[in-house]
Protein backbone atom coordinates (compact mmCIF):
# COMPACT_ATOMS: atom_id res chain seq x y z
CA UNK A 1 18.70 195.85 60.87
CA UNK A 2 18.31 191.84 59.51
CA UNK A 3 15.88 191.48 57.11
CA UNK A 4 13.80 189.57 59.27
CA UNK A 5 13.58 192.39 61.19
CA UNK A 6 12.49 194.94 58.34
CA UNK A 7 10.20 192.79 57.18
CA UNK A 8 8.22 192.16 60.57
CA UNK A 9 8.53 196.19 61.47
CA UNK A 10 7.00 196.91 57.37
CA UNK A 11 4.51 194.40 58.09
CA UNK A 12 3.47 196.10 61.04
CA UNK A 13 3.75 200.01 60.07
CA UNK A 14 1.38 198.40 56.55
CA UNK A 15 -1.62 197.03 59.23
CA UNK A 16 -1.46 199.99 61.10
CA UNK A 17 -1.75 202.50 57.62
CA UNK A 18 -4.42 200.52 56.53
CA UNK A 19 -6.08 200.55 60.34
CA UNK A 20 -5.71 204.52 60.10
CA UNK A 21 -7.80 204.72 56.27
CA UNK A 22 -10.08 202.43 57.76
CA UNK A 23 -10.72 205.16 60.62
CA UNK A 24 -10.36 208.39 57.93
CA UNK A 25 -12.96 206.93 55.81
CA UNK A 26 -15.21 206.22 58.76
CA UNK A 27 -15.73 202.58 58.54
CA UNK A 28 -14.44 201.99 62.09
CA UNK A 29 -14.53 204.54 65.15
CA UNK A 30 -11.49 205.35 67.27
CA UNK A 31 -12.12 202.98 69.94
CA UNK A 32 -12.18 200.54 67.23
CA UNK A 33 -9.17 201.54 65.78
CA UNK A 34 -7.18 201.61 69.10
CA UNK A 35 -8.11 197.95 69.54
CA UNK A 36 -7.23 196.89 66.58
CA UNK A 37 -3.85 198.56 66.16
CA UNK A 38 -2.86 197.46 69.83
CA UNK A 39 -3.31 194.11 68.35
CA UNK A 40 -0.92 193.96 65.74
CA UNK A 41 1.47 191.80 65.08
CA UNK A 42 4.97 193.14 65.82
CA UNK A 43 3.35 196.71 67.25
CA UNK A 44 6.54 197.25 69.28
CA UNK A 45 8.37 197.45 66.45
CA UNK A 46 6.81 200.49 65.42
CA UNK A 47 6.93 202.09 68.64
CA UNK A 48 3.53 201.87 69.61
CA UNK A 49 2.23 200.91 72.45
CA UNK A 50 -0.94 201.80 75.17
CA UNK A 51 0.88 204.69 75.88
CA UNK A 52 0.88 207.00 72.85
CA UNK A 53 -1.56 205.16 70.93
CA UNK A 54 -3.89 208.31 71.07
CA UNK A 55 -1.20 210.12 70.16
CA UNK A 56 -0.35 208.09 67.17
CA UNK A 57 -4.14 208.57 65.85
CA UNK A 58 -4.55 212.05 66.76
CA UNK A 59 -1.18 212.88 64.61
CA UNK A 60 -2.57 210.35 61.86
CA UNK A 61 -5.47 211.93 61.44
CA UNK A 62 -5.46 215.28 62.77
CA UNK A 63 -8.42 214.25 65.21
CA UNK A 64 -8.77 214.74 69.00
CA UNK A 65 -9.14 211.43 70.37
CA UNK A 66 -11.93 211.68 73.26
CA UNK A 67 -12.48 209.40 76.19
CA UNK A 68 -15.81 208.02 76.55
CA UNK A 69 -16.74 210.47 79.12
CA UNK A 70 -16.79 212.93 75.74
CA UNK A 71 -13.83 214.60 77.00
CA UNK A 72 -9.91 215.21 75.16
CA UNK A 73 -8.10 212.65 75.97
CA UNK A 74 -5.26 215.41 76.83
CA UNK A 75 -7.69 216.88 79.25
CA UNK A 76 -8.48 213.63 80.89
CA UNK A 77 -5.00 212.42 81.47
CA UNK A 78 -3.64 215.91 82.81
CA UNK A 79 -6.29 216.10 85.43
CA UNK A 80 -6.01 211.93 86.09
CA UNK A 81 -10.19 211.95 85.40
């Protein structure tokens, strides 16, 4: 991979950590977080996307990510509520 490359995908994968201990220490709530990480520079680098995003926090942080009807997000997109 150029360096160029590395650099941009570090950059991004650094945002995002420091997005995620921003949500474990409870300064910002998921919603918040989702936002924010969608908006990164480079995102696509690291594989991210609106797609797996809950995903990515759930695994991060070992929370269920809810929709704002209160319900798993899992639940919600199996049943297409």
């Amino acid at each position: 991979m150029g360096k160029v490359k590395q650099w941009a995908e570090n950059t991004a994968e650094k945002a995002v950590d420091t997005i995620i201990d921003k949500l474990k220490n409870k300064v910002i709530n998921v919603e918040t977080a989702k936002n924010e990480i969608l908006k990164v520079d480079n995102i696509a680098l690291c594989s991210i996307d609106e797609f797996n995003i809950d995903e990515v926090i759930e695994e991060a942080t070992k929370q269920k990510v809810y929709d704002p009807n209160g319900l798993p997000k899992d639940f919600t997109d199996r049943y297409h509520i």
